[in-house]
PDB file of N, CA and C in Angstrom:
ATOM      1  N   UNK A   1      91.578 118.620 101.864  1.00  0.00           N
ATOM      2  CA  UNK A   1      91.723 117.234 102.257  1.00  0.00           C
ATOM      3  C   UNK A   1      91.350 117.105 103.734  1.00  0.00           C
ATOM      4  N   UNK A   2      90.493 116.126 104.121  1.00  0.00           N
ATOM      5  CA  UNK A   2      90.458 116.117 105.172  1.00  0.00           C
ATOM      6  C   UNK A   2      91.274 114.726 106.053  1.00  0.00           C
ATOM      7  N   UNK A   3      91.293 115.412 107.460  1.00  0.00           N
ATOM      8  CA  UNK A   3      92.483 114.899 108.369  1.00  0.00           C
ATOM      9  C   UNK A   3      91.538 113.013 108.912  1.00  0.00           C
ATOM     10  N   UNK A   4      91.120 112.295 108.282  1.00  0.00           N
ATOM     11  CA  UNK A   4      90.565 111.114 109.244  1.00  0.00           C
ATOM     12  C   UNK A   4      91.323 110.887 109.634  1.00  0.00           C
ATOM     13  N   UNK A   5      91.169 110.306 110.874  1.00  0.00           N
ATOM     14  CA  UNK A   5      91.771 109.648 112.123  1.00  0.00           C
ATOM     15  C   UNK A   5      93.039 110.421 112.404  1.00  0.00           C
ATOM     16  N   UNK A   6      92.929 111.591 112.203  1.00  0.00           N
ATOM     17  CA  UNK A   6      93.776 112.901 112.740  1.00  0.00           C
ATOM     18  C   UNK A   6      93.171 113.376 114.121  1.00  0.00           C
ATOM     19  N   UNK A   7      92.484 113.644 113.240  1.00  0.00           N
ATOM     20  CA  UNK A   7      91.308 114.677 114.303  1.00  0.00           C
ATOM     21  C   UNK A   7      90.075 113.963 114.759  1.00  0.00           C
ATOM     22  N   UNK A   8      89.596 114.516 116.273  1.00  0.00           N
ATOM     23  CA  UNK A   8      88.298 113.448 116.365  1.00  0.00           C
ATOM     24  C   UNK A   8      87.265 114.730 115.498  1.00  0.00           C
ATOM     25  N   UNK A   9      86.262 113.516 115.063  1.00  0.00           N
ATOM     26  CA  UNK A   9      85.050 114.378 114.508  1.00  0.00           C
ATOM     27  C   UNK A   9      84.390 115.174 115.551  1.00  0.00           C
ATOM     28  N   UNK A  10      83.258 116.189 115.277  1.00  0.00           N
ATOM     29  CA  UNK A  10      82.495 116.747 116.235  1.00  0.00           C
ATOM     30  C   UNK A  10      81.652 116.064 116.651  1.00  0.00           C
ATOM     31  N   UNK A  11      80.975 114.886 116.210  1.00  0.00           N
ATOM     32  CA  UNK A  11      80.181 113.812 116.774  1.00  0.00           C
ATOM     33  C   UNK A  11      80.777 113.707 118.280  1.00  0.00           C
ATOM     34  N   UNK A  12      81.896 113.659 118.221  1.00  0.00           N
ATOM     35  CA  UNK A  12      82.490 113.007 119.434  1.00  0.00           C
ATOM     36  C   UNK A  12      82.531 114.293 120.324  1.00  0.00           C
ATOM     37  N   UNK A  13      81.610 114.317 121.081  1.00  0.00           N
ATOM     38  CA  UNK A  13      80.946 115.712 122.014  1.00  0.00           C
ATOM     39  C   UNK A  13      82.480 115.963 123.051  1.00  0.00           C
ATOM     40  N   UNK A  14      83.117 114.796 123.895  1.00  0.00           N
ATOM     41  CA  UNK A  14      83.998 115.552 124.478  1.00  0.00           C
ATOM     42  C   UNK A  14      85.320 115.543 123.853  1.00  0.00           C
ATOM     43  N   UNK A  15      85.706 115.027 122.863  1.00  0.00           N
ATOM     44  CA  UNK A  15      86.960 114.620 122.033  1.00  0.00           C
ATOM     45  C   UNK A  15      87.238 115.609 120.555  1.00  0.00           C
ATOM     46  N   UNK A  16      86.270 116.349 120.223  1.00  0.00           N
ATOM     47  CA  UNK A  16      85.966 117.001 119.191  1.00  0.00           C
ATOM     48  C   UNK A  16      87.185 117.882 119.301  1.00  0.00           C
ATOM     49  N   UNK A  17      87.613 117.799 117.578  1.00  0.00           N
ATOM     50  CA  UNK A  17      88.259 118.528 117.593  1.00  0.00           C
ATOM     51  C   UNK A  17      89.817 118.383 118.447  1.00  0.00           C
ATOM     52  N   UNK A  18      90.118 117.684 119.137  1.00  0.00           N
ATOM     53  CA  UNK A  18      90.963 117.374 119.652  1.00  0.00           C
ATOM     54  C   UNK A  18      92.274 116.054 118.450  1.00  0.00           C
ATOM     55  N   UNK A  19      93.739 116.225 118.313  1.00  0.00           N
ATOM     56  CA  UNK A  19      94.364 115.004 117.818  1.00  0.00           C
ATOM     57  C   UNK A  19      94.153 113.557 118.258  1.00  0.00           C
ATOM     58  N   UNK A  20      93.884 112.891 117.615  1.00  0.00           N
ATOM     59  CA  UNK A  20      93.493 111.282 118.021  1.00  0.00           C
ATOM     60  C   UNK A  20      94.957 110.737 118.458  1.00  0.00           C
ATOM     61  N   UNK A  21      95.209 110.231 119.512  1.00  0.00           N
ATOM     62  CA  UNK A  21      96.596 109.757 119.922  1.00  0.00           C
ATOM     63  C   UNK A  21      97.360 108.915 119.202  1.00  0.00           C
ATOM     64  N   UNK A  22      98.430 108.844 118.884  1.00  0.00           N
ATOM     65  CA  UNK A  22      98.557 108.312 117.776  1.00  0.00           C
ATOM     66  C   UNK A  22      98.690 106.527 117.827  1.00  0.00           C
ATOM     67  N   UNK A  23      98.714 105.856 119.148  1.00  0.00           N
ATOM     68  CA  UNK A  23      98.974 104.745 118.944  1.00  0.00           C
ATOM     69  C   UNK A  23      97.131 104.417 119.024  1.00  0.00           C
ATOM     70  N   UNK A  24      96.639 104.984 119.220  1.00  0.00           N
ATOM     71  CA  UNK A  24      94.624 104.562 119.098  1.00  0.00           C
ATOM     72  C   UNK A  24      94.198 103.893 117.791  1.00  0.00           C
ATOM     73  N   UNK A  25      95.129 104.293 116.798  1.00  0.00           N
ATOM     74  CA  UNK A  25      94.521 103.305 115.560  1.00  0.00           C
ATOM     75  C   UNK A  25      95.578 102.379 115.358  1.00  0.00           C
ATOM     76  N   UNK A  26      96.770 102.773 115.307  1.00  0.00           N
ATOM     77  CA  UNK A  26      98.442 101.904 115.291  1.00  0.00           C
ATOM     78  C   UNK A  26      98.161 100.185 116.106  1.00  0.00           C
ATOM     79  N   UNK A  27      98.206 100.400 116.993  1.00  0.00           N
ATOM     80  CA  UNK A  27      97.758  99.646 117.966  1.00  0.00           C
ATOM     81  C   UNK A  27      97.264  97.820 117.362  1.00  0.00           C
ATOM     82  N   UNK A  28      95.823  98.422 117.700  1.00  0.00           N
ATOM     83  CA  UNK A  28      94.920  97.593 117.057  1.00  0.00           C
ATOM     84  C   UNK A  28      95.039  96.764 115.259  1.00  0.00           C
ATOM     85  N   UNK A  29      95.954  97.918 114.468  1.00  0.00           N
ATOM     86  CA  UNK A  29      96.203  97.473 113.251  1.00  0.00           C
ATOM     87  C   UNK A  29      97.091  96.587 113.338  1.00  0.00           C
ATOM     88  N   UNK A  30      97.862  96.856 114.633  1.00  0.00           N
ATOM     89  CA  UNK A  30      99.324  95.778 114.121  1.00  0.00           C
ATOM     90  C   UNK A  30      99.024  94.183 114.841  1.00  0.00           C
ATOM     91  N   UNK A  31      97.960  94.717 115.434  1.00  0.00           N
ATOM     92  CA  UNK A  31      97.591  93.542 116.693  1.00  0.00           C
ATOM     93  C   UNK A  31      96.556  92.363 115.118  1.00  0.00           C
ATOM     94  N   UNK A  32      96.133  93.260 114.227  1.00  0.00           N
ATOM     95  CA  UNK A  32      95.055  92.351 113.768  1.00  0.00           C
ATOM     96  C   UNK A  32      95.531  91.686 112.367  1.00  0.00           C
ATOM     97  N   UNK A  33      96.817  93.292 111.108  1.00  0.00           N
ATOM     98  CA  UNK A  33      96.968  93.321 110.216  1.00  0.00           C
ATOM     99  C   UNK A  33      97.705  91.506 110.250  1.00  0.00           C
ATOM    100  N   UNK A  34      98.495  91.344 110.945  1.00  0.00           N
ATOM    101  CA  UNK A  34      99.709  90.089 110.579  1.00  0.00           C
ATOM    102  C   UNK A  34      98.452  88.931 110.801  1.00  0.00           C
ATOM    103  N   UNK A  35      97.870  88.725 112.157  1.00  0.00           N
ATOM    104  CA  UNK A  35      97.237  87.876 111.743  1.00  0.00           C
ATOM    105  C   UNK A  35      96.360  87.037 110.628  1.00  0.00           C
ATOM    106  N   UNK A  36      95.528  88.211 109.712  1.00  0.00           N
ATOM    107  CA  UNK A  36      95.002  88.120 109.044  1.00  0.00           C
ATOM    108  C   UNK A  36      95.496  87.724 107.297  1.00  0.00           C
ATOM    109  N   UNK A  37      96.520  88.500 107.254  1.00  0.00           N
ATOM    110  CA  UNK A  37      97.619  88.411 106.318  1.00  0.00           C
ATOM    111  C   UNK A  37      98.218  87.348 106.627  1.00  0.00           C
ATOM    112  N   UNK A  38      98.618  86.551 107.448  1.00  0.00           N
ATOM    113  CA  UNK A  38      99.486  85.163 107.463  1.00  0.00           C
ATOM    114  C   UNK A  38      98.367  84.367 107.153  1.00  0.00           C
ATOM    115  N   UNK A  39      97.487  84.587 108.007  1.00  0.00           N
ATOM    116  CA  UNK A  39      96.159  83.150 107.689  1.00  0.00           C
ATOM    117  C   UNK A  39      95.835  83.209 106.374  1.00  0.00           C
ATOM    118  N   UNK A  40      95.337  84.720 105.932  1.00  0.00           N
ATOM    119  CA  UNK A  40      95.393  84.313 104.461  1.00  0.00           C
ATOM    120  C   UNK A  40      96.435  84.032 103.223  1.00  0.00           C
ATOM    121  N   UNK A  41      97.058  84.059 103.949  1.00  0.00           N
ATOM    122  CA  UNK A  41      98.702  83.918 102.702  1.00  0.00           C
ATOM    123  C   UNK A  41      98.948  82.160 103.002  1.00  0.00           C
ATOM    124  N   UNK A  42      98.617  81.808 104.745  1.00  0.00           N
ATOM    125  CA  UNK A  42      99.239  80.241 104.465  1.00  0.00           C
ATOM    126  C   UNK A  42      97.801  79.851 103.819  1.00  0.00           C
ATOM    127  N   UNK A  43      96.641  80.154 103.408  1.00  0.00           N
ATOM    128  CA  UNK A  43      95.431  79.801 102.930  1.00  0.00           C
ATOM    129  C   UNK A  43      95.927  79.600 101.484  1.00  0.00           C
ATOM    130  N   UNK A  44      95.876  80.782 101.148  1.00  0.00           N
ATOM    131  CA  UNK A  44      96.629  80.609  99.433  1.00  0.00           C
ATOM    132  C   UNK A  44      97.359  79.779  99.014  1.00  0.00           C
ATOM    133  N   UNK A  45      98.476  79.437 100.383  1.00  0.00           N
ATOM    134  CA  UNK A  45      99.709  78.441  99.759  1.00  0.00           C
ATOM    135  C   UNK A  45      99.140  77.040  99.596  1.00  0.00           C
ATOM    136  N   UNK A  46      98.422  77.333 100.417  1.00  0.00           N
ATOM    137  CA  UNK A  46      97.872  75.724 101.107  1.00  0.00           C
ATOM    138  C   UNK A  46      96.734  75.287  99.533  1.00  0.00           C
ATOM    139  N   UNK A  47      96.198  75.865  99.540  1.00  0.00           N
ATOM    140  CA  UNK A  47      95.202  75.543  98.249  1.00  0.00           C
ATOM    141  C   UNK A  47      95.514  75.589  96.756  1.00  0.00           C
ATOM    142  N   UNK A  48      97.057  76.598  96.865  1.00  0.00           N
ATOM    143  CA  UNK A  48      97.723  76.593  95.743  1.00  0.00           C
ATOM    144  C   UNK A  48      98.358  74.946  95.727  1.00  0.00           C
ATOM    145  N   UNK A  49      98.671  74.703  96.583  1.00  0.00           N
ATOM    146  CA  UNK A  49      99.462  73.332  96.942  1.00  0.00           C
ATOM    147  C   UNK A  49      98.476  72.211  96.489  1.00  0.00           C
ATOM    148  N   UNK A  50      97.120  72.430  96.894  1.00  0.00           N
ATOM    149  CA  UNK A  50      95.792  71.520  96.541  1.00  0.00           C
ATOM    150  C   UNK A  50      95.568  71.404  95.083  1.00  0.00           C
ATOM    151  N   UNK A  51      95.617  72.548  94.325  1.00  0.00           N
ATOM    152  CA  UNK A  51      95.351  72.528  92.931  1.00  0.00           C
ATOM    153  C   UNK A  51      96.277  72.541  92.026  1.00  0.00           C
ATOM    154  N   UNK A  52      97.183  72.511  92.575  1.00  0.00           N
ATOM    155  CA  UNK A  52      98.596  71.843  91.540  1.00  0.00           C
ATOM    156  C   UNK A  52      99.036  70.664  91.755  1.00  0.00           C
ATOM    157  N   UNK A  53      97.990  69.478  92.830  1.00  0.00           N
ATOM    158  CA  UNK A  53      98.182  67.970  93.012  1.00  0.00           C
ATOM    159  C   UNK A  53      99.102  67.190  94.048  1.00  0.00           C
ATOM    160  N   UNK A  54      99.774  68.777  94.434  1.00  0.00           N
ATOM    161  CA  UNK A  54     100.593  68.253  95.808  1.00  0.00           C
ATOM    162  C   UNK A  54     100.219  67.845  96.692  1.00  0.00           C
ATOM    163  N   UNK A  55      99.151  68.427  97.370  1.00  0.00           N
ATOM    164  CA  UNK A  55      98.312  67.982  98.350  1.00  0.00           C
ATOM    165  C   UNK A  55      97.265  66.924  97.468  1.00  0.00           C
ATOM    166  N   UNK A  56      96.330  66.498  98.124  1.00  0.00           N
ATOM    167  CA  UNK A  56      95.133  65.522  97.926  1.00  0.00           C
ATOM    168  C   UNK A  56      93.715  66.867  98.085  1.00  0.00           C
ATOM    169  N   UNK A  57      92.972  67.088  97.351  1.00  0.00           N
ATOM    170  CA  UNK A  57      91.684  68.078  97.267  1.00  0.00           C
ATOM    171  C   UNK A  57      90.782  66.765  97.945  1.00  0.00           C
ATOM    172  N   UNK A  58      90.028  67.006  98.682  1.00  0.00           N
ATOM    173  CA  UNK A  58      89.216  66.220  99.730  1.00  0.00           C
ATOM    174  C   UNK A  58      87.969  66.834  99.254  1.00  0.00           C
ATOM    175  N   UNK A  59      87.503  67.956  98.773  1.00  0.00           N
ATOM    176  CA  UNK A  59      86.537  68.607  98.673  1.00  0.00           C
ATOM    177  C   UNK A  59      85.617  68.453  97.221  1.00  0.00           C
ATOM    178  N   UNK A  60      84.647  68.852  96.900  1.00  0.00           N
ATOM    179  CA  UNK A  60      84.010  69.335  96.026  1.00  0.00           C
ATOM    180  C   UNK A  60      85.157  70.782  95.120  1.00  0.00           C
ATOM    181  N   UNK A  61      84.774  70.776  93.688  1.00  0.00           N
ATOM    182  CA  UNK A  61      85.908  71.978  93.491  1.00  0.00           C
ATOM    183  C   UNK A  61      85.089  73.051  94.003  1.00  0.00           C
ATOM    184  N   UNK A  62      83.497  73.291  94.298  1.00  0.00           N
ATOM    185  CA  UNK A  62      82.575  74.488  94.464  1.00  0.00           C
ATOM    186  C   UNK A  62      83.395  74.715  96.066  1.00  0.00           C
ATOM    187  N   UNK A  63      83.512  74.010  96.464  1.00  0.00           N
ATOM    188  CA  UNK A  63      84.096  73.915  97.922  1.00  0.00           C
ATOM    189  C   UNK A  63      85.754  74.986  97.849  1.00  0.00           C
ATOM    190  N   UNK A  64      86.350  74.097  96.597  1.00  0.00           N
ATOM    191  CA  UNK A  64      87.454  74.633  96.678  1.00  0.00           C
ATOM    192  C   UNK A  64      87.787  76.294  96.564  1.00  0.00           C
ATOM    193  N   UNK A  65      86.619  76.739  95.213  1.00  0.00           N
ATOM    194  CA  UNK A  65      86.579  77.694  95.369  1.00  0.00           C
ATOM    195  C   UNK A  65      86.184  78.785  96.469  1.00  0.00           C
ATOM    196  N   UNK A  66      85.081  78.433  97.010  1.00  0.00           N
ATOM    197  CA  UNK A  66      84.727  79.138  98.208  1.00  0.00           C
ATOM    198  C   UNK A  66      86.110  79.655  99.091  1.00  0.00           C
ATOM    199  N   UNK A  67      86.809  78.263  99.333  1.00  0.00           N
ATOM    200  CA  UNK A  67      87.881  78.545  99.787  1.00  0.00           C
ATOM    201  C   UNK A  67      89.178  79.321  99.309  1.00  0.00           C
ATOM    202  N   UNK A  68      89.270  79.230  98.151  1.00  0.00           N
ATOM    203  CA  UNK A  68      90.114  80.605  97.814  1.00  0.00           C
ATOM    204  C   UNK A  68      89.322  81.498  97.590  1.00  0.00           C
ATOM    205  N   UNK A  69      88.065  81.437  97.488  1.00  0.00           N
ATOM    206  CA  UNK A  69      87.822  83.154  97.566  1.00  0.00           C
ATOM    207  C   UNK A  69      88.251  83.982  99.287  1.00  0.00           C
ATOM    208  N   UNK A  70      87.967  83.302 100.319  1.00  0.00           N
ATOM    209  CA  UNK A  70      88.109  83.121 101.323  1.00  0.00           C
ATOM    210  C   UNK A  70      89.220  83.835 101.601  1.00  0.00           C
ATOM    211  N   UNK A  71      90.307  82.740 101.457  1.00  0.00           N
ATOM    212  CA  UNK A  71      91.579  83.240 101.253  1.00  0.00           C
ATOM    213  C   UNK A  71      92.085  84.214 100.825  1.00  0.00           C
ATOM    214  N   UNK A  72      91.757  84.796  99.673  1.00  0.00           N
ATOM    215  CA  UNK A  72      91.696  86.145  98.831  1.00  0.00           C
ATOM    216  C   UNK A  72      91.520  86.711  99.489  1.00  0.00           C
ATOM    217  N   UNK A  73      90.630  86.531 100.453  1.00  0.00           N
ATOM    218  CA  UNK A  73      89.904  87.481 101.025  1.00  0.00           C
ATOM    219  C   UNK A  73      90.522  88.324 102.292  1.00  0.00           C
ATOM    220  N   UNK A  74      90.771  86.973 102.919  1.00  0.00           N
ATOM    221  CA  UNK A  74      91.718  87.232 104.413  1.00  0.00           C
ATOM    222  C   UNK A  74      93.228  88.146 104.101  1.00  0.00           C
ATOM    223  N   UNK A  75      93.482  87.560 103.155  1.00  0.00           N
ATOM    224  CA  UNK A  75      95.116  87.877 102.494  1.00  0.00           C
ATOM    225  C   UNK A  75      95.005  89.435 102.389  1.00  0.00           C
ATOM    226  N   UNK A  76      94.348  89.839 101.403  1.00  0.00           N
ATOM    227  CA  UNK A  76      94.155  90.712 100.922  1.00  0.00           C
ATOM    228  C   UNK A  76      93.813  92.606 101.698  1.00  0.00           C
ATOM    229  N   UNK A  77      92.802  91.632 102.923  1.00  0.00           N
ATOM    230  CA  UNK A  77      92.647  92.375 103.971  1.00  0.00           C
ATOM    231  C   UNK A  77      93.506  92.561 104.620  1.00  0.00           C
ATOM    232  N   UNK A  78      94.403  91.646 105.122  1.00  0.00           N
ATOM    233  CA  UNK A  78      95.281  91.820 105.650  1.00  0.00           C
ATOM    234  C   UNK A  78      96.442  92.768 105.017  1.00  0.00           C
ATOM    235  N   UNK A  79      96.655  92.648 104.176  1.00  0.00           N
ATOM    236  CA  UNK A  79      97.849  93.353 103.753  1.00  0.00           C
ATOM    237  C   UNK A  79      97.611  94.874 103.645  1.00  0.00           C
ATOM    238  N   UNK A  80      95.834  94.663 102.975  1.00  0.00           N
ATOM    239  CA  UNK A  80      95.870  96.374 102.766  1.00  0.00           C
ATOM    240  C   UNK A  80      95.929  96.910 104.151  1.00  0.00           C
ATOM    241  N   UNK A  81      95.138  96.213 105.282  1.00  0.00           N
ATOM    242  CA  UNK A  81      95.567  96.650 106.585  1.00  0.00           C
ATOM    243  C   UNK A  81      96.979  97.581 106.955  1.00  0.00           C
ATOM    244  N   UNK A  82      97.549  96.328 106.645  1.00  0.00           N
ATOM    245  CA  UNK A  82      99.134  96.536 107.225  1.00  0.00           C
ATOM    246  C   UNK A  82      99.615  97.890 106.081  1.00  0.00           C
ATOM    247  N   UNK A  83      99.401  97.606 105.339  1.00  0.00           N
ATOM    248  CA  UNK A  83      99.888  98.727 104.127  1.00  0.00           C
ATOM    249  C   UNK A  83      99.577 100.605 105.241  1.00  0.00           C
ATOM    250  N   UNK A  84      98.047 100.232 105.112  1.00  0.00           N
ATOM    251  CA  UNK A  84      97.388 101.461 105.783  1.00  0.00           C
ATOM    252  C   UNK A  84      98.118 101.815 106.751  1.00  0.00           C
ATOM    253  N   UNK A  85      98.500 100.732 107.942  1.00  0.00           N
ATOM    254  CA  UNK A  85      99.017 101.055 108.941  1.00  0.00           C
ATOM    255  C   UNK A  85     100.436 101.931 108.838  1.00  0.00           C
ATOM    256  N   UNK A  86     101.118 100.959 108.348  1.00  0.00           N
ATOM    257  CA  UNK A  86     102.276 101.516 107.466  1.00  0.00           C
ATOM    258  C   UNK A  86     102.526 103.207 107.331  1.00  0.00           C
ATOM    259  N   UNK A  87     101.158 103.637 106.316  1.00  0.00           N
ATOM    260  CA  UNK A  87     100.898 104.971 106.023  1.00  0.00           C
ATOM    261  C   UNK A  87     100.669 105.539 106.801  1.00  0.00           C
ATOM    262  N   UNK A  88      99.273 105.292 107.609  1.00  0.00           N
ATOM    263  CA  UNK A  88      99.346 106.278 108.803  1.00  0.00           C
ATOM    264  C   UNK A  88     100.278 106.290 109.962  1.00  0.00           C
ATOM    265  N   UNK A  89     101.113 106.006 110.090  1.00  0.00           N
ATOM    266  CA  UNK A  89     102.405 105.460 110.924  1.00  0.00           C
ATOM    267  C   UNK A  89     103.532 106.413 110.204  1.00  0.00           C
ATOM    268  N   UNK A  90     103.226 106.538 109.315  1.00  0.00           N
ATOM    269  CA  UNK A  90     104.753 107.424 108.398  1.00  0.00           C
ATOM    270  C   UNK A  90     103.695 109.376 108.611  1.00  0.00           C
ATOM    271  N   UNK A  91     102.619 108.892 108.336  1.00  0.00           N
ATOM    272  CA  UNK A  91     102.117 110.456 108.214  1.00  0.00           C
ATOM    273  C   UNK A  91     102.505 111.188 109.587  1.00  0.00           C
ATOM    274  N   UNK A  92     101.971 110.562 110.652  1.00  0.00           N
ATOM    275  CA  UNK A  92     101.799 110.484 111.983  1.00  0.00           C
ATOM    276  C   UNK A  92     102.886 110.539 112.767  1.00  0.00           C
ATOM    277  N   UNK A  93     104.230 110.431 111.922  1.00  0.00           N
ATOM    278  CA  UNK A  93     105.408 109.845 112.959  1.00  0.00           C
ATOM    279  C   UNK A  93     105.689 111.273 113.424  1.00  0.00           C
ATOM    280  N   UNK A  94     106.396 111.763 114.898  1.00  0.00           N
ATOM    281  CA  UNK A  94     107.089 113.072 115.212  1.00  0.00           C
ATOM    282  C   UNK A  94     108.286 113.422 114.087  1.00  0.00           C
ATOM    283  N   UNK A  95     108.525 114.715 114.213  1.00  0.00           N
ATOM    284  CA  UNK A  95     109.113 115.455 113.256  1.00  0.00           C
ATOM    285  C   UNK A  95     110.309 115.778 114.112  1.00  0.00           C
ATOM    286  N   UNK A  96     111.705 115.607 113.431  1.00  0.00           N
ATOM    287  CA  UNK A  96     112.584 116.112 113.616  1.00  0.00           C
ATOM    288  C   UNK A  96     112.920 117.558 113.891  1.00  0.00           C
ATOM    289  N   UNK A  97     113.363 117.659 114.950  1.00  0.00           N
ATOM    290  CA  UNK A  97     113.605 119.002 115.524  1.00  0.00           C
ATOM    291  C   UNK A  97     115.066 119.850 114.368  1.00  0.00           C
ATOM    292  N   UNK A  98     114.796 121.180 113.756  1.00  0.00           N
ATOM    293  CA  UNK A  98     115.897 121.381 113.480  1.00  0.00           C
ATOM    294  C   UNK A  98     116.727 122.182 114.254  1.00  0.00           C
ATOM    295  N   UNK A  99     117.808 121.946 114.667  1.00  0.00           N
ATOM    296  CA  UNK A  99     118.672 123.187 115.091  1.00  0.00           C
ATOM    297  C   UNK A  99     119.368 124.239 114.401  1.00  0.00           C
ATOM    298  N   UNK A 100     119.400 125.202 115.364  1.00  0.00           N
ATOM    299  CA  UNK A 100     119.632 126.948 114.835  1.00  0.00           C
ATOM    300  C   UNK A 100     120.995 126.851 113.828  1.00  0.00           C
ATOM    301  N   UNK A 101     122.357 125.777 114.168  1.00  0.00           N
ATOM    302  CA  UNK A 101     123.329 126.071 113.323  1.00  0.00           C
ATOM    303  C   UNK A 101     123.449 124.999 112.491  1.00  0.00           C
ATOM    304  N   UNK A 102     123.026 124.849 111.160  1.00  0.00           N
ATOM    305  CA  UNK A 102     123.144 123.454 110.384  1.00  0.00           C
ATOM    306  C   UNK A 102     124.392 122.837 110.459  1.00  0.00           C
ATOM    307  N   UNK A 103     125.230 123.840 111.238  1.00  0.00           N
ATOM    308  CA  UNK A 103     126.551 122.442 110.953  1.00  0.00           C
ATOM    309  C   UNK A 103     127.141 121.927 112.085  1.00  0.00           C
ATOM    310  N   UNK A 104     126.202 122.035 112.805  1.00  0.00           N
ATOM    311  CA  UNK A 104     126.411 120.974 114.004  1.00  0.00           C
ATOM    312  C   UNK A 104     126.770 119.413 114.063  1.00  0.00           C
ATOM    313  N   UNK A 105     127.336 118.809 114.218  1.00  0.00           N
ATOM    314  CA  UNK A 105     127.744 117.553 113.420  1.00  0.00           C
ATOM    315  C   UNK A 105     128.593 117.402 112.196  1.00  0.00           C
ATOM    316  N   UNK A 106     129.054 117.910 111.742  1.00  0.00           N
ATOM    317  CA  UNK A 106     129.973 118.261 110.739  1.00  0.00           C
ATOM    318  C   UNK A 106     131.350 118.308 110.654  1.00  0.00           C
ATOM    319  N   UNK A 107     131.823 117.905 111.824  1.00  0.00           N
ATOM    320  CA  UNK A 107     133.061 118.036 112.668  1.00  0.00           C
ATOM    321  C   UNK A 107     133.720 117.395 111.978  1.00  0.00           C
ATOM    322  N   UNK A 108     133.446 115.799 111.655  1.00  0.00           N
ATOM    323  CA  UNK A 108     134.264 114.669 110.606  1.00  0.00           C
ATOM    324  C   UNK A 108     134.156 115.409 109.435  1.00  0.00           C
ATOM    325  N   UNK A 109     133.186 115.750 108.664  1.00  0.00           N
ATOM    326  CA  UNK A 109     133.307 116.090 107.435  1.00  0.00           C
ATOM    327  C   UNK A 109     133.891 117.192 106.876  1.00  0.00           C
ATOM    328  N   UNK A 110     134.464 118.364 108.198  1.00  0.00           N
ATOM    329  CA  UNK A 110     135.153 119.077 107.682  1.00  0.00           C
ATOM    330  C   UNK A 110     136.837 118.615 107.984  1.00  0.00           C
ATOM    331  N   UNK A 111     136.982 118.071 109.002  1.00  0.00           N
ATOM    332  CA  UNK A 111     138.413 117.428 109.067  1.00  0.00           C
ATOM    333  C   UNK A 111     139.044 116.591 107.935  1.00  0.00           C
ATOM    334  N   UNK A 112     138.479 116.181 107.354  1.00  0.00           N
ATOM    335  CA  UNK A 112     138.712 114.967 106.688  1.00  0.00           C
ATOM    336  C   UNK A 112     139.225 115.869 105.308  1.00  0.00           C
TER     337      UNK A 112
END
């Protein structure tokens, strides 16, 4: 399996081979995932709202569709975004240190 956005590729002449920091992709996902995912989710509501007569459709329906594909579109991106982020955020997170005597902390649970 290979490590994307673990490791830089060897393309990358001075970065090669080196761990990609971890907020370098984090970052940017969280900055873009919500936006995209709200616009397309209030898109959906909004046109769901249009074609069930709540709202007034102003448009052509060829129109309408365009526009939920649109929507689909934004939504969809968005979420898998955020999803991704999500994942690489859990792969990526630091690891708990263990200590030498497991029952460190245990103090309540053996009193009791």
């Amino acid at each position: 399996m290979r490590e994307w956005g673990m490791i830089f590729p060897r393309w990358t002449r001075w970065l090669s081979g080196r761990r990609v920091p971890r907020l370098l992709p984090i970052t940017p996902v969280w900055l873009i995932a919500p936006t995209l995912a709200s616009y397309g989710t209030g898109a959906c509501i909004y046109l769901l709202l249009q074609f069930t007569g709540v709202l007034d459709m102003d448009g052509s329906p060829a129109e309408y569709l365009l526009g939920c594909s649109a929507a689909i579109g934004f939504a969809g991106y968005g979420w898998s975004l955020a999803i991704a982020g999500v994942s690489y955020q859990r792969r990526t997170r630091p690891r708990c240190v263990q200590t030498g005597n497991p029952h460190i902390g245990d103090e309540h649970a053996r009193l009791s």
